[in-house]
Protein backbone atom coordinates (compact mmCIF):
# COMPACT_ATOMS: atom_id res chain seq x y z
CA UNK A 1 12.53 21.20 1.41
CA UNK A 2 13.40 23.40 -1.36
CA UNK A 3 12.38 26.24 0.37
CA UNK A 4 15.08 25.69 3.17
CA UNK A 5 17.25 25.38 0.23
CA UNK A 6 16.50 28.44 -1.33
CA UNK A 7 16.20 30.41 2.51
CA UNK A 8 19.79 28.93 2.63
CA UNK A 9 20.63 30.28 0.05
CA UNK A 10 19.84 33.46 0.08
CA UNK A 11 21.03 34.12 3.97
CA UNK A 12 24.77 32.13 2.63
CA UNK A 13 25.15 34.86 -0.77
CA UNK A 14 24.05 38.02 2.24
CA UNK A 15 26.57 37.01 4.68
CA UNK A 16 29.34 36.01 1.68
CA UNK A 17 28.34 39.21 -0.43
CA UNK A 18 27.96 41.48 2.65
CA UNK A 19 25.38 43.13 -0.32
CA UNK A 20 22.08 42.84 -1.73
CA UNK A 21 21.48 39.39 -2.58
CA UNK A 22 18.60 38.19 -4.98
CA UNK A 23 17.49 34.59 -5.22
CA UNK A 24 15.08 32.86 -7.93
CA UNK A 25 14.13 29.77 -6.95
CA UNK A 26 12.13 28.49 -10.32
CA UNK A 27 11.24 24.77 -9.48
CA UNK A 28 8.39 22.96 -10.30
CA UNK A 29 7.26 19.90 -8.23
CA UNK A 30 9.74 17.62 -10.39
CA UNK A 31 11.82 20.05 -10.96
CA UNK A 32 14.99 20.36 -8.36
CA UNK A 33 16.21 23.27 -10.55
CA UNK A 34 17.56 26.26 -8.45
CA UNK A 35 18.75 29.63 -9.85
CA UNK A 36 20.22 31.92 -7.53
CA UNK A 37 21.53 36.15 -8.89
CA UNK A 38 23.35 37.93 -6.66
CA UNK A 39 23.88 41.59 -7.41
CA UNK A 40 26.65 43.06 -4.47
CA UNK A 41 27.02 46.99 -4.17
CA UNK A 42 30.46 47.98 -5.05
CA UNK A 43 30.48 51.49 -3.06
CA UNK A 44 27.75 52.73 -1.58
CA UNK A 45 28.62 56.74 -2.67
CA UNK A 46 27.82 57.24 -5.97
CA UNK A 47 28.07 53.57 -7.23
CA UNK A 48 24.44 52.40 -5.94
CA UNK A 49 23.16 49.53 -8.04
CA UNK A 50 26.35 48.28 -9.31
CA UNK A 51 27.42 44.51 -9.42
CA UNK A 52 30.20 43.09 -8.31
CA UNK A 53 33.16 43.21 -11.10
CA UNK A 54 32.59 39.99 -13.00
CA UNK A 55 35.29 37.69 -14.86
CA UNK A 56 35.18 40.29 -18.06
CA UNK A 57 37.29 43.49 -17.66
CA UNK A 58 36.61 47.02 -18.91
CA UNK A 59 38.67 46.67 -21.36
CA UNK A 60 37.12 43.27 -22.71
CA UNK A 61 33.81 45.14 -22.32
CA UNK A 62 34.52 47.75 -24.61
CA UNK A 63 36.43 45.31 -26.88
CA UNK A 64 32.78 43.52 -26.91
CA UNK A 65 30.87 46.83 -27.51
CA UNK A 66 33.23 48.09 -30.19
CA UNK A 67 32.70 44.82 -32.04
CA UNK A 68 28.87 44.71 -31.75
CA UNK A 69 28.61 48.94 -32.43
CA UNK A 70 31.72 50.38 -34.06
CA UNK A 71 33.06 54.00 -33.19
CA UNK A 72 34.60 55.04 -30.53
CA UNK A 73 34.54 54.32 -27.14
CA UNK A 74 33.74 56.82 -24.80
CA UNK A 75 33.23 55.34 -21.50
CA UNK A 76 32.56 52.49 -19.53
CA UNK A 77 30.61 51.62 -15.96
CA UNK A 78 29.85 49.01 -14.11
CA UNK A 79 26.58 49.29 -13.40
CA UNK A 80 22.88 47.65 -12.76
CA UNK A 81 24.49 44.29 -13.38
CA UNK A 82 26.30 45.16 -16.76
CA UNK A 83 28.89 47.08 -18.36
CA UNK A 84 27.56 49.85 -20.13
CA UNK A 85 29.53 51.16 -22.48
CA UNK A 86 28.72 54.75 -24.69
CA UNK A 87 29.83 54.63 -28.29
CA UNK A 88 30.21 57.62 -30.58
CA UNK A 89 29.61 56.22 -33.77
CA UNK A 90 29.58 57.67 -37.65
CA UNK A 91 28.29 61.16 -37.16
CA UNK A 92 27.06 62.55 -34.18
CA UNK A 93 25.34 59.04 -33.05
CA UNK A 94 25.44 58.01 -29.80
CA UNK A 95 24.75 54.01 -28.80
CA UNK A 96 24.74 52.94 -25.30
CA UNK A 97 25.84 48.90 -25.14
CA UNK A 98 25.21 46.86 -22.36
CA UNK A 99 27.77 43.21 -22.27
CA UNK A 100 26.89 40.65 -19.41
CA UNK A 101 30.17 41.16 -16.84
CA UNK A 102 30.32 37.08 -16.61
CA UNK A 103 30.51 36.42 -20.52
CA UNK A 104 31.53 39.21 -22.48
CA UNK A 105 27.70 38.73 -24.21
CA UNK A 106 26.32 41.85 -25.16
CA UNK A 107 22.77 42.11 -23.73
CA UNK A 108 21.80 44.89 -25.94
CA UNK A 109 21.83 48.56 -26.93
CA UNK A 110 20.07 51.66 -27.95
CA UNK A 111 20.57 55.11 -29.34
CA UNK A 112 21.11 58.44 -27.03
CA UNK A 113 20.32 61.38 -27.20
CA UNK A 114 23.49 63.29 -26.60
CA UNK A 115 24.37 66.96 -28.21
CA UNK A 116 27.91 66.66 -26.79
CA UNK A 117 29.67 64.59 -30.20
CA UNK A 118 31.20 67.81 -31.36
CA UNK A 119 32.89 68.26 -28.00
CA UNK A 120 33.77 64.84 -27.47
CA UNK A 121 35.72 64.05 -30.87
CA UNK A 122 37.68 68.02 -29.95
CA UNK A 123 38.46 66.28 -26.88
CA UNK A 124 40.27 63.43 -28.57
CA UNK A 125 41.60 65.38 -31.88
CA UNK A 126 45.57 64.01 -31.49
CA UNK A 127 44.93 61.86 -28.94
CA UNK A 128 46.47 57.72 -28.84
CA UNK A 129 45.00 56.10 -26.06
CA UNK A 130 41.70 54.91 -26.28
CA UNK A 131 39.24 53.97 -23.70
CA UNK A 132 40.35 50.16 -23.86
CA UNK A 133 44.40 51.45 -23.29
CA UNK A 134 43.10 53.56 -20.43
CA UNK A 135 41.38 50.61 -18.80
CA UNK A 136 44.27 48.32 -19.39
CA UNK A 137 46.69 51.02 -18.02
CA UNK A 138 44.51 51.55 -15.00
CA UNK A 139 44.21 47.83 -14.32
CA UNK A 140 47.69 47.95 -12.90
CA UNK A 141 46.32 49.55 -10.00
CA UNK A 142 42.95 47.63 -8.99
CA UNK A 143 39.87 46.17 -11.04
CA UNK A 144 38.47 48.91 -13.18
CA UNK A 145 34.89 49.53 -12.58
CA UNK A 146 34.75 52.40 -14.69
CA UNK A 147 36.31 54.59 -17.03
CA UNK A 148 34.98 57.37 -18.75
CA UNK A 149 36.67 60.69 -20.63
CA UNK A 150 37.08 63.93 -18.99
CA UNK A 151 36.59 66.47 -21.93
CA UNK A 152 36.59 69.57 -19.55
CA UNK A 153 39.17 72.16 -18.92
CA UNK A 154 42.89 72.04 -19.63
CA UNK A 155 43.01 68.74 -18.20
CA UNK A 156 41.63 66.39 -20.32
CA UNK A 157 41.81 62.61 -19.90
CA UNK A 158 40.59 59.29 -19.01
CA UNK A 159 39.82 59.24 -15.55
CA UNK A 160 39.21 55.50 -14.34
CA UNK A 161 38.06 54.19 -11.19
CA UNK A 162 39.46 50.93 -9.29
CA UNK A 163 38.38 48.71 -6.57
CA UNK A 164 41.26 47.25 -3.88
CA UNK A 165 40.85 43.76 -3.16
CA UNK A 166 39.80 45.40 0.34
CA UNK A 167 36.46 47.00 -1.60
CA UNK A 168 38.11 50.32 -1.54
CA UNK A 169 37.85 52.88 -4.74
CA UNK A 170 40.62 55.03 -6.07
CA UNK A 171 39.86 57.22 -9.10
CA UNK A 172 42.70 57.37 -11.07
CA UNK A 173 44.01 59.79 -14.41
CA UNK A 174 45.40 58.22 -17.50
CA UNK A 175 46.92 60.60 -20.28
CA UNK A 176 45.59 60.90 -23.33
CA UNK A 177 48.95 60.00 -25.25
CA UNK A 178 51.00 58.30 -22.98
CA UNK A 179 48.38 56.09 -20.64
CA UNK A 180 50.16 57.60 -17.52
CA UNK A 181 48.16 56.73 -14.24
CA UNK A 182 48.06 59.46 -12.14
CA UNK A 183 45.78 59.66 -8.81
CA UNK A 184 42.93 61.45 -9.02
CA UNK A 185 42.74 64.10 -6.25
CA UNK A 186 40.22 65.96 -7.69
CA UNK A 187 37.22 66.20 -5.06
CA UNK A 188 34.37 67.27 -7.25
C-alpha cells in the first residue's frame, strides 16, 4: 500500500513539475511517514541542476549569507537545490554560502580559491548598489534566479537573470549606481 502511495507520488510531482522529480519514501512497518523532494529544472541551457525558485528571494538569500559570512556579496545562483551565494570577505577571502530556498537556513559554506579579489573590489570602487539592490531591482521584472557582477570591460554591472511565470529566462543589466534594469542583449 505504501508503495502505490509513494508510485503516486512520484508520477503526480513528474506530471505537476514537468521536471525531475525525486521521492523518499522512509517508512518503517509502523511508520506511515512519507517524504517526498522534488528538484524541477528551471532551463535546460545552462541552468541544469537547478531547483525550482523557492519562497526565499535572491535578495533574502544574500541577506541570509551576509549575516552568516560578512563582506560583500558578489553573486548569487540558484542552483543544485540552494542558493549559493560568493562572499568577498576581509582580505582577499572568498566564502561560498549555500541557504535552503524554502527557509532562508543556511546549509553551509566553505572557502574558495579565487585570485580575482583585487579585480572584483576595482570593479565596485564608487559603486551604491549592491548585489541585494540589484536583485530587488531586477525582481520587478520576473523571479530572480541569479545575479552575479560583471567586472569586465567598460560595462560593468550586475547582470541578473529572471524566470516569467511562463518558465521563460530574461537576463537583465542593473547599474551599478542607479539599479537601472536594462535587457541584456548580450549573446555571449
Amino acid at each position: 500500500m505504501k508503495r502505490n502511495i509513494v508510485i503516486a507520488v512520484v508520477t503526480a510531482a513528474a506530471l505537476v513539475g514537468g521536471g525531475t522529480a525525486t521521492a523518499l519514501a522512509v517508512a518503517g512497518d509502523d511508520d506511515d511517514s512519507t517524504s517526498v523532494t522534488r528538484t524541477d529544472d528551471v532551463r535546460d541551457d545552462d541552468r541544469d541542476g537547478a531547483a525550482a525558485p523557492g519562497k526565499v528571494t535572491a535578495a533574502d538569500a544574500i541577506t541570509a549569507a551576509l549575516k552568516h559570512t560578512p563582506g560583500t556579496a558578489v553573486s548569487a545562483e540558484l542552483d543544485d537545490g540552494s542558493w549559493e551565494i560568493d562572499v568577498l570577505a576581509k582580505g582577499d577571502t572568498w566564502h561560498s554560502v549555500r541557504v535552503d530556498p524554502g527557509t532562508g537556513k543556511v546549509l553551509g559554506s566553505s572557502k574558495d580559491d579565487e585570485d580575482d579579489a583585487a579585480e572584483v573590489r576595482a570593479a565596485l570602487k564608487g559603486t551604491s548598489v549592491t548585489a541585494e539592490q540589484a536583485a530587488k531591482a531586477a525582481a520587478a521584472k520576473g523571479t530572480v534566479v541569479s545575479v552575479d557582477l560583471d567586472d569586465d570591460g567598460d560595462d560593468r554591472g550586475w547582470e541578473a537573470e529572471t524566470l516569467a511565470s511562463g518558465g521563460d529566462g530574461q537576463d537583465w543589466s542593473v547599474g551599478l549606481t542607479t539599479a537601472s534594469v536594462t535587457a541584456d542583449r548580450d549573446d555571449d
